[in-house]
Every structure is written in C-alpha cells, then in structure tokens.
PDB file of N, CA and C in Angstrom:
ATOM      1  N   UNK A   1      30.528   1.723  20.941  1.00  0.00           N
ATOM      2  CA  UNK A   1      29.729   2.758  20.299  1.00  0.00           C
ATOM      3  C   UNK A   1      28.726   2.101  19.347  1.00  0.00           C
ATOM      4  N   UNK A   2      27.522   2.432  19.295  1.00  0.00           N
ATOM      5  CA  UNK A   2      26.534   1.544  18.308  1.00  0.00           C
ATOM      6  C   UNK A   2      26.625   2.581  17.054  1.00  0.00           C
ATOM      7  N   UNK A   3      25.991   1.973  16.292  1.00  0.00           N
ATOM      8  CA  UNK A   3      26.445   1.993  14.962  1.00  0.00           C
ATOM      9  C   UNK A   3      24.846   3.225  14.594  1.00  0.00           C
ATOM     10  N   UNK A   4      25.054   4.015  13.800  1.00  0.00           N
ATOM     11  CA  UNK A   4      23.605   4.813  13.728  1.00  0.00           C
ATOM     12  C   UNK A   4      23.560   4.703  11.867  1.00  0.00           C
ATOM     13  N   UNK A   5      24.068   3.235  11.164  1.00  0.00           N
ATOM     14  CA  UNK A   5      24.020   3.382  10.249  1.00  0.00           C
ATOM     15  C   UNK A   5      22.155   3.187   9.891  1.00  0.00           C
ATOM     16  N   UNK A   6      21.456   3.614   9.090  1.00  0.00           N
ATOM     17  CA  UNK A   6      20.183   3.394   8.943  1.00  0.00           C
ATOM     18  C   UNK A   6      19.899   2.119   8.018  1.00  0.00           C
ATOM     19  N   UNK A   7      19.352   1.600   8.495  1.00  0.00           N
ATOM     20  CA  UNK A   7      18.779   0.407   7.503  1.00  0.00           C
ATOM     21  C   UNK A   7      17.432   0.451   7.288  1.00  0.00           C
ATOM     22  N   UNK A   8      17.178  -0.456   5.935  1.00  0.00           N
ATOM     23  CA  UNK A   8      15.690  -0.073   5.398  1.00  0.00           C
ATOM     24  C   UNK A   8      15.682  -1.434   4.331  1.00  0.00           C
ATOM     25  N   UNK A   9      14.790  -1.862   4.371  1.00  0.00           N
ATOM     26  CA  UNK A   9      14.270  -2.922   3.653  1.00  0.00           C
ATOM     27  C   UNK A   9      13.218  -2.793   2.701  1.00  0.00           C
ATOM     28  N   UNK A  10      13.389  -3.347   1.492  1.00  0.00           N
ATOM     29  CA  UNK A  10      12.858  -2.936   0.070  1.00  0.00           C
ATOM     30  C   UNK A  10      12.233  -3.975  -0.527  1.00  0.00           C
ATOM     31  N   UNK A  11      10.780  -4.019  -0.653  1.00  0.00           N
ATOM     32  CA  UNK A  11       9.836  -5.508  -0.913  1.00  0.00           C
ATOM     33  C   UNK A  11       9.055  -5.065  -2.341  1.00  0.00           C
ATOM     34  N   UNK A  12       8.876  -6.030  -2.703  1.00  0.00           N
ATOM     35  CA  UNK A  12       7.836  -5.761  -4.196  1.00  0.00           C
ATOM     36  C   UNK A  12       7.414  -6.939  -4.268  1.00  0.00           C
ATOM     37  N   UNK A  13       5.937  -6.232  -4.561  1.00  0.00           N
ATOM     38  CA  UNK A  13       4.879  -7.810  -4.763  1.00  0.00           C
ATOM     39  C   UNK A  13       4.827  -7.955  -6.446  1.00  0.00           C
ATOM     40  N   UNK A  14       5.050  -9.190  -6.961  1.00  0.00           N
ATOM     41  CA  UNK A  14       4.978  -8.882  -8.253  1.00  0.00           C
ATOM     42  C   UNK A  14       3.773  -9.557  -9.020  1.00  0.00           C
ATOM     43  N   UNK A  15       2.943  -8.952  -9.067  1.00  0.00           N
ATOM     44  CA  UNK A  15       1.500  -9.400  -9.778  1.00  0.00           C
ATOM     45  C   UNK A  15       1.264  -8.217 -10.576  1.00  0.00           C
ATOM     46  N   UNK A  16      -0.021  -8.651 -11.850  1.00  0.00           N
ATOM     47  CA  UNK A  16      -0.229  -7.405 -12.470  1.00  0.00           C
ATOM     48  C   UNK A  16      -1.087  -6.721 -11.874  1.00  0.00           C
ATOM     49  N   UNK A  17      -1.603  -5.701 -12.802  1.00  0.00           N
ATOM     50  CA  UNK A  17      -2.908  -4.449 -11.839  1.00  0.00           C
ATOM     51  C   UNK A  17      -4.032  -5.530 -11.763  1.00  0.00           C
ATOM     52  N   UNK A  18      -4.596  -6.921 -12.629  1.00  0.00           N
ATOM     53  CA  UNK A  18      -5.987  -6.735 -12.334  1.00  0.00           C
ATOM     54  C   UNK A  18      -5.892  -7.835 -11.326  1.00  0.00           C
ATOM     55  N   UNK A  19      -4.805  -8.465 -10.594  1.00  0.00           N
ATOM     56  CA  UNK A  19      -4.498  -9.253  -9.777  1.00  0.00           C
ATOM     57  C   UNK A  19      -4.559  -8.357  -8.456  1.00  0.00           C
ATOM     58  N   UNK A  20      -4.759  -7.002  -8.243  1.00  0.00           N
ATOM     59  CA  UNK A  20      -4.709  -7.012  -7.225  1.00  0.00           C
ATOM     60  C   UNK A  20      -5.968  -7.215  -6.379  1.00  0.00           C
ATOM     61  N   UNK A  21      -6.462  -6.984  -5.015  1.00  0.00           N
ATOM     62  CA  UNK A  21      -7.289  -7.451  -4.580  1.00  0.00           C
ATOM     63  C   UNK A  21      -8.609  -6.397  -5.044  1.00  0.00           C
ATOM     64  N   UNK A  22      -8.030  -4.747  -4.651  1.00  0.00           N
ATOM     65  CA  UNK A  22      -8.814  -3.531  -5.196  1.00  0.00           C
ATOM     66  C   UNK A  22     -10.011  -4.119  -6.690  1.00  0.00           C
ATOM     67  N   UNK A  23      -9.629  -4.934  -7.338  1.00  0.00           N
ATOM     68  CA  UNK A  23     -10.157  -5.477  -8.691  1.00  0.00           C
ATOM     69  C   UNK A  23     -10.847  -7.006  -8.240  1.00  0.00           C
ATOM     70  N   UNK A  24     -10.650  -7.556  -7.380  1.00  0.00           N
ATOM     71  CA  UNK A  24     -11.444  -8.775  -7.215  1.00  0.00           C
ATOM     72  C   UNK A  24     -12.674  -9.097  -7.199  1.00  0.00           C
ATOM     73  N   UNK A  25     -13.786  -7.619  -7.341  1.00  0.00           N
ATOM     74  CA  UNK A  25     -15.223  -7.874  -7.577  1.00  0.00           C
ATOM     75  C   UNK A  25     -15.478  -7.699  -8.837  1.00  0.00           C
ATOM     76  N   UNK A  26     -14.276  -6.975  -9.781  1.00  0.00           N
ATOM     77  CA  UNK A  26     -14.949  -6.510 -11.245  1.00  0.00           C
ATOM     78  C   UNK A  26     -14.267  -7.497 -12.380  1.00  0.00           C
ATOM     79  N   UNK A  27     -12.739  -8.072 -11.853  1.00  0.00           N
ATOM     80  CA  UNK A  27     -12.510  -9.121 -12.623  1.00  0.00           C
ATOM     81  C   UNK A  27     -11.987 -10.473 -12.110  1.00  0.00           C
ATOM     82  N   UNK A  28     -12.254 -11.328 -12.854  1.00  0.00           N
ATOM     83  CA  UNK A  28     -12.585 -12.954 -12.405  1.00  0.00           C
ATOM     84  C   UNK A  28     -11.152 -13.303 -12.343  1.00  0.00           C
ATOM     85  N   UNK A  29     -10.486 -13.923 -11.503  1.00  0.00           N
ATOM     86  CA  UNK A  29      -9.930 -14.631 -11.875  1.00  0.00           C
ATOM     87  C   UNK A  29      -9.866 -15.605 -13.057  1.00  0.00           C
ATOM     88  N   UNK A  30     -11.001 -16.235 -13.972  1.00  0.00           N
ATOM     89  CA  UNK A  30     -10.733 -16.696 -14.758  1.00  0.00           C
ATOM     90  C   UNK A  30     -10.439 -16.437 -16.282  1.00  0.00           C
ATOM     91  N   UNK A  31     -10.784 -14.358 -15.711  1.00  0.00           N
ATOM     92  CA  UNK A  31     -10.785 -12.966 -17.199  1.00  0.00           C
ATOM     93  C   UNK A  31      -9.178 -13.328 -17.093  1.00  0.00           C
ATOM     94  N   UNK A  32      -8.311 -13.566 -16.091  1.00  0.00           N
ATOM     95  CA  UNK A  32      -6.878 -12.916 -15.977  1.00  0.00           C
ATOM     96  C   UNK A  32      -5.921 -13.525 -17.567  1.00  0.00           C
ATOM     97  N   UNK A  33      -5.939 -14.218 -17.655  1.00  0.00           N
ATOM     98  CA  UNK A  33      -5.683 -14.618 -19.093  1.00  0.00           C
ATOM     99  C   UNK A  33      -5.988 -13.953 -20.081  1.00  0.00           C
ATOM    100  N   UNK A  34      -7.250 -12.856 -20.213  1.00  0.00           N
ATOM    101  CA  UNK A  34      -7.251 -12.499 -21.348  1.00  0.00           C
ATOM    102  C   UNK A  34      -6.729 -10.656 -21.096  1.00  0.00           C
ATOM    103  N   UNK A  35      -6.325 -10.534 -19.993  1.00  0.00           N
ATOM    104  CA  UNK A  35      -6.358  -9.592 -19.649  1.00  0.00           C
ATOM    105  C   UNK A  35      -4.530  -9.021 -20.413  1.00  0.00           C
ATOM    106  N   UNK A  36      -4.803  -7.886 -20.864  1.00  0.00           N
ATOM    107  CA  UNK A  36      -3.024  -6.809 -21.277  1.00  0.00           C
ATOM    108  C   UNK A  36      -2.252  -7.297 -19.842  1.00  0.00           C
ATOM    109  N   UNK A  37      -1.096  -7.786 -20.133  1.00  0.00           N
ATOM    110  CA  UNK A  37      -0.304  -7.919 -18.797  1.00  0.00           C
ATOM    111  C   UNK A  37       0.707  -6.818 -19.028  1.00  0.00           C
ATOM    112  N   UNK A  38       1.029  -6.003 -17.489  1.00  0.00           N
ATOM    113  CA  UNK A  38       1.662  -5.108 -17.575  1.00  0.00           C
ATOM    114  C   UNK A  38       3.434  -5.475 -16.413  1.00  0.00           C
ATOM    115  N   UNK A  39       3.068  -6.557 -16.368  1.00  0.00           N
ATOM    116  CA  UNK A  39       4.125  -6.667 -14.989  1.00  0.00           C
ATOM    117  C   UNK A  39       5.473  -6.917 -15.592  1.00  0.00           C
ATOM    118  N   UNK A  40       5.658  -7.219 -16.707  1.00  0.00           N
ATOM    119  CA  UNK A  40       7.138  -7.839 -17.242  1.00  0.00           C
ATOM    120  C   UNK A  40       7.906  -6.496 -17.321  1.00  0.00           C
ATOM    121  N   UNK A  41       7.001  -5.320 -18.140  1.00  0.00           N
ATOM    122  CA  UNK A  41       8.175  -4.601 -18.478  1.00  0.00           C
ATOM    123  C   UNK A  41       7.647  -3.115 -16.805  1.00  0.00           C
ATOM    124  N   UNK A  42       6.887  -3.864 -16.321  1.00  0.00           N
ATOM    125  CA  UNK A  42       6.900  -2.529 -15.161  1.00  0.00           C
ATOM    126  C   UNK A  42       8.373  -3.516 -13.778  1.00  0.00           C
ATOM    127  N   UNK A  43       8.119  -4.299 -14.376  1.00  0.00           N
ATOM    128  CA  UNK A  43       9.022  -5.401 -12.933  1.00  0.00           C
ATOM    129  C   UNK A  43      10.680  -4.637 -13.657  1.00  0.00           C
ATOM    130  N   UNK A  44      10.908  -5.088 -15.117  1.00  0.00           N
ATOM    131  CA  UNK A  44      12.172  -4.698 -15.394  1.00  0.00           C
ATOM    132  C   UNK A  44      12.477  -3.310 -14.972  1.00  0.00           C
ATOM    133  N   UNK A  45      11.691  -2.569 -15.466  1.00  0.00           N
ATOM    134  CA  UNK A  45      11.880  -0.989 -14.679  1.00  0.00           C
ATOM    135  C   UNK A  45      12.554  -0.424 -13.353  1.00  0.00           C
ATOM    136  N   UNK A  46      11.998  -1.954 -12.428  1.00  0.00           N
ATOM    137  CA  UNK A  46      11.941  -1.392 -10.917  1.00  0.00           C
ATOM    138  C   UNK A  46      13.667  -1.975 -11.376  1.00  0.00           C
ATOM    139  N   UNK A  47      13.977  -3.283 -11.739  1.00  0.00           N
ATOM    140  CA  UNK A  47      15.101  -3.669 -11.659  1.00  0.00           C
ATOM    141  C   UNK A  47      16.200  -2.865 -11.969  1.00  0.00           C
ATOM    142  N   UNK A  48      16.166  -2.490 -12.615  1.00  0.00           N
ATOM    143  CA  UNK A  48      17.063  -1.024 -13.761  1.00  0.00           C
ATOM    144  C   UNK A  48      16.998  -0.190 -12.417  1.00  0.00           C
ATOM    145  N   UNK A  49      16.102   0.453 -12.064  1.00  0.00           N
ATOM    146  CA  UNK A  49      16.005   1.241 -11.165  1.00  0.00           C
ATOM    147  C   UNK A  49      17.309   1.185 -10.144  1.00  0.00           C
ATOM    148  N   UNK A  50      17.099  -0.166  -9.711  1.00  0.00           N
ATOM    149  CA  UNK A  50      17.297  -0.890  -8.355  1.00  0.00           C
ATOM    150  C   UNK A  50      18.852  -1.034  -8.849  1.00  0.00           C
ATOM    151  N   UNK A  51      19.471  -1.145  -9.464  1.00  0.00           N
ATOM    152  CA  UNK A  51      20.921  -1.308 -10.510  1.00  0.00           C
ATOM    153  C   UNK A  51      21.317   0.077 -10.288  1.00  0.00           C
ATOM    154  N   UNK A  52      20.896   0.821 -10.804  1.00  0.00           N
ATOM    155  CA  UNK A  52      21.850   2.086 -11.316  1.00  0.00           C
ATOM    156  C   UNK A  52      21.684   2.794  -9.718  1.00  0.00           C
ATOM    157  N   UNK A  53      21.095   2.306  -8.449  1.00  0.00           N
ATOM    158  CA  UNK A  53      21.061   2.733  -7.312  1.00  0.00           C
ATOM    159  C   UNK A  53      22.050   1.555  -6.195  1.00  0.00           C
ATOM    160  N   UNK A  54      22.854   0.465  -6.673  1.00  0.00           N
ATOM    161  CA  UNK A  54      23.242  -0.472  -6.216  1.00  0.00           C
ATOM    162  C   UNK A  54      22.272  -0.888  -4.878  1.00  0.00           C
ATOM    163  N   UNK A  55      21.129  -0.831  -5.708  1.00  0.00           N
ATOM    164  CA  UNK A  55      19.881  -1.391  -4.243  1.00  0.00           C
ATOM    165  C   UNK A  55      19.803  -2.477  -4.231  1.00  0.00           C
ATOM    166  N   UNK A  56      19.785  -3.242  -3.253  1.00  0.00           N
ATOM    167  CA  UNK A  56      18.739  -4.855  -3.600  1.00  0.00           C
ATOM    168  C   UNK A  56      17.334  -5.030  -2.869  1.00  0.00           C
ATOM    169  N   UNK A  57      16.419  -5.968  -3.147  1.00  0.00           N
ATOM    170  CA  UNK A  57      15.068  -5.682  -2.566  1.00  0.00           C
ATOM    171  C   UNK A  57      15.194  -7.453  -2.559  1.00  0.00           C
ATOM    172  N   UNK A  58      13.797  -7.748  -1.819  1.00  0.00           N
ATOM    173  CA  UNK A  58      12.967  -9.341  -1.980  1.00  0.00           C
ATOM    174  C   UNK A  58      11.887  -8.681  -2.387  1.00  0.00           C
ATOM    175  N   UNK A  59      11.726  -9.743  -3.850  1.00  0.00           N
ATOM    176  CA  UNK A  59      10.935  -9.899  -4.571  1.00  0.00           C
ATOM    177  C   UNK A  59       9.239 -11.022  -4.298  1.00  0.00           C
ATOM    178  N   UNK A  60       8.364 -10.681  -4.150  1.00  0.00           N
ATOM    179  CA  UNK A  60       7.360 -12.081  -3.720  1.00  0.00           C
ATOM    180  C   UNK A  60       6.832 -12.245  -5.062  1.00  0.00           C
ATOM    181  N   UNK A  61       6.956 -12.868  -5.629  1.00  0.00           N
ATOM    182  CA  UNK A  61       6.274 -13.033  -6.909  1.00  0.00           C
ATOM    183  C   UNK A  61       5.095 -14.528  -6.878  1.00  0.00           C
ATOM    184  N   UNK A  62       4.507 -13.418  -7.669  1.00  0.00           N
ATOM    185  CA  UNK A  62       2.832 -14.252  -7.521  1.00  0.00           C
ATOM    186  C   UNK A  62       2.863 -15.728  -8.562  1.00  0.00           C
ATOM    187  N   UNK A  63       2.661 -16.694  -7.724  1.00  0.00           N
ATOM    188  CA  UNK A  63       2.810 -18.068  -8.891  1.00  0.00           C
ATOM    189  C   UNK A  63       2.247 -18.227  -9.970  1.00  0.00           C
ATOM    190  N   UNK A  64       0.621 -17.232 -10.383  1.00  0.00           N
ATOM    191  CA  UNK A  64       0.215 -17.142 -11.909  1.00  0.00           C
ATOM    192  C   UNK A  64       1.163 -16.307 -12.711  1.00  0.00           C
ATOM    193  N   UNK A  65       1.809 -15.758 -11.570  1.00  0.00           N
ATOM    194  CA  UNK A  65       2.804 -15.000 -12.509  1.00  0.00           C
ATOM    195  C   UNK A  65       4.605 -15.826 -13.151  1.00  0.00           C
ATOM    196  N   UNK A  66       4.675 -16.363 -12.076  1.00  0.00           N
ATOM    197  CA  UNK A  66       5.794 -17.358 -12.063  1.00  0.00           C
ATOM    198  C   UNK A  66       5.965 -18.069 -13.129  1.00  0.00           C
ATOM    199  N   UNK A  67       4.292 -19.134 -13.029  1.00  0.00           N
ATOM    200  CA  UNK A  67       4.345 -19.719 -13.712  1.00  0.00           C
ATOM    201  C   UNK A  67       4.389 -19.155 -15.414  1.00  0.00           C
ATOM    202  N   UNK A  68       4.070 -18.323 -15.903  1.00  0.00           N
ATOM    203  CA  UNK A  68       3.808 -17.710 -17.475  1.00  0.00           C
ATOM    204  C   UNK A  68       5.037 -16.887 -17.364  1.00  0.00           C
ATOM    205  N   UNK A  69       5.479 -16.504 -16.807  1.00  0.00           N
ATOM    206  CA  UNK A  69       7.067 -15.491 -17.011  1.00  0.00           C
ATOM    207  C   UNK A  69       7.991 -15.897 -15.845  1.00  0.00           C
ATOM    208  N   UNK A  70       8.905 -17.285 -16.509  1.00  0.00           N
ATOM    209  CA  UNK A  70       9.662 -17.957 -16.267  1.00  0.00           C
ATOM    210  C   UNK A  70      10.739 -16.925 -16.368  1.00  0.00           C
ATOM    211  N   UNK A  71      11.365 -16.210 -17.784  1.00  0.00           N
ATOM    212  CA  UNK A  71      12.310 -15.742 -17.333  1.00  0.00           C
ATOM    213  C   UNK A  71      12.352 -14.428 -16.846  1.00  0.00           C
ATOM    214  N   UNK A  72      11.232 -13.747 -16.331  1.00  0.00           N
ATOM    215  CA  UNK A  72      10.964 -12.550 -15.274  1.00  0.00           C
ATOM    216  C   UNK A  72      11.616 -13.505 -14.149  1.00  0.00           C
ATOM    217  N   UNK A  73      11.180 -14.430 -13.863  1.00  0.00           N
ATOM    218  CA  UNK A  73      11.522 -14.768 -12.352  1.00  0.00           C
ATOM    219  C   UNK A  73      12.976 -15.328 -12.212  1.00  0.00           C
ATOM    220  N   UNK A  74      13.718 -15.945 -13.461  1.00  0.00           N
ATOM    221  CA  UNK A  74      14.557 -15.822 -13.726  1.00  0.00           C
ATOM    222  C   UNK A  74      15.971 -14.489 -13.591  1.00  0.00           C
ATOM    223  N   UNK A  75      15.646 -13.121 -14.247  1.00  0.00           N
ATOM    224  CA  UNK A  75      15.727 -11.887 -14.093  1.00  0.00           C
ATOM    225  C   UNK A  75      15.931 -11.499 -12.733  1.00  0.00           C
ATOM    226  N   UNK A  76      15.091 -12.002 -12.215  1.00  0.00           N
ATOM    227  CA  UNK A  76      15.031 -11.400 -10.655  1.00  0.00           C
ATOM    228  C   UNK A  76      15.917 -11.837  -9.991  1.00  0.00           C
ATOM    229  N   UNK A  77      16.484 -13.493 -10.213  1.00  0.00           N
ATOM    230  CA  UNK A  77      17.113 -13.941  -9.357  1.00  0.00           C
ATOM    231  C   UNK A  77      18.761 -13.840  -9.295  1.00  0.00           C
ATOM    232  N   UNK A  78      18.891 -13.573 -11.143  1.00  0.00           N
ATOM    233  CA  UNK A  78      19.778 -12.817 -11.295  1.00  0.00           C
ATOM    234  C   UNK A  78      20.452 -11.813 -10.701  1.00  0.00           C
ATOM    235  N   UNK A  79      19.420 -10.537 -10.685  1.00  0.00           N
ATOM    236  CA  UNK A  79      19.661  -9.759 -10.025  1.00  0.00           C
ATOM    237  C   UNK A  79      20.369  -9.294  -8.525  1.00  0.00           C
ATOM    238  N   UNK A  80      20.151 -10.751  -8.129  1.00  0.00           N
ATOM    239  CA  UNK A  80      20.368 -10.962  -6.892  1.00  0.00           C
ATOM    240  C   UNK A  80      19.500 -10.162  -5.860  1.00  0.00           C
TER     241      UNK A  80
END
C-alpha cells in the first residue's frame, strides 16, 4: 500500500530587503552597509515560528550576510 502521507519542503533565502534583486537599480551594492538591516530579527521570527510548529526548513543564507551575523548563522544551525 503506498503511503499518501504529504510532504512539503520549506526554503528561506536569508538576505535583507535592499539585497534583493527588485532593488538592484536603486541601491548599490556598495550603499548595503549603510543601509537599516532588517534580517536578524525578521530571520529569528521565522525561527520561533518554525519551533512552536515543530517545522524544519533549509536555510540559504547570503555570505554578506554570513559574514556580519555570525551568530544568526549560528542560530540557524542550531535550530537544526
């Protein structure tokens, strides 16, 4: 008998808003530094989320991001 359990797979890109591509004509890559970063406490959110739902996801996290929030990426891996 096959199994009709449903499966579904759960991805998050983790960069901030002006990293995405939608913004690549109005800000520079080299503004991104001075730019409000919003990804630390919108990333913890999803995590919390993802906890109190015993979900797990893969995370792609963006290496300007990696690199400046060590323990975001840390967090994540935690998370399992």
């Amino acid at each position: 008998m096959e199994s009709t359990s449903l499966i579904n797979a759960f991805t998050v890109d983790v960069e901030d808003y002006f990293q995405v591509s939608a913004f690549e004509k109005d800000i520079k890559r080299s503004d991104w530094q001075s730019m409000p970063s919003r990804v630390v406490n919108n990333t913890l959110s999803i995590l919390e989320l993802l906890e109190r739902n015993n979900v797990k996801g893969t995370f792609f996290v963006l290496g300007w991001v990696a690199e400046r929030h060590k323990d975001l990426v840390k967090k994540i891996y935690e998370a399992g």
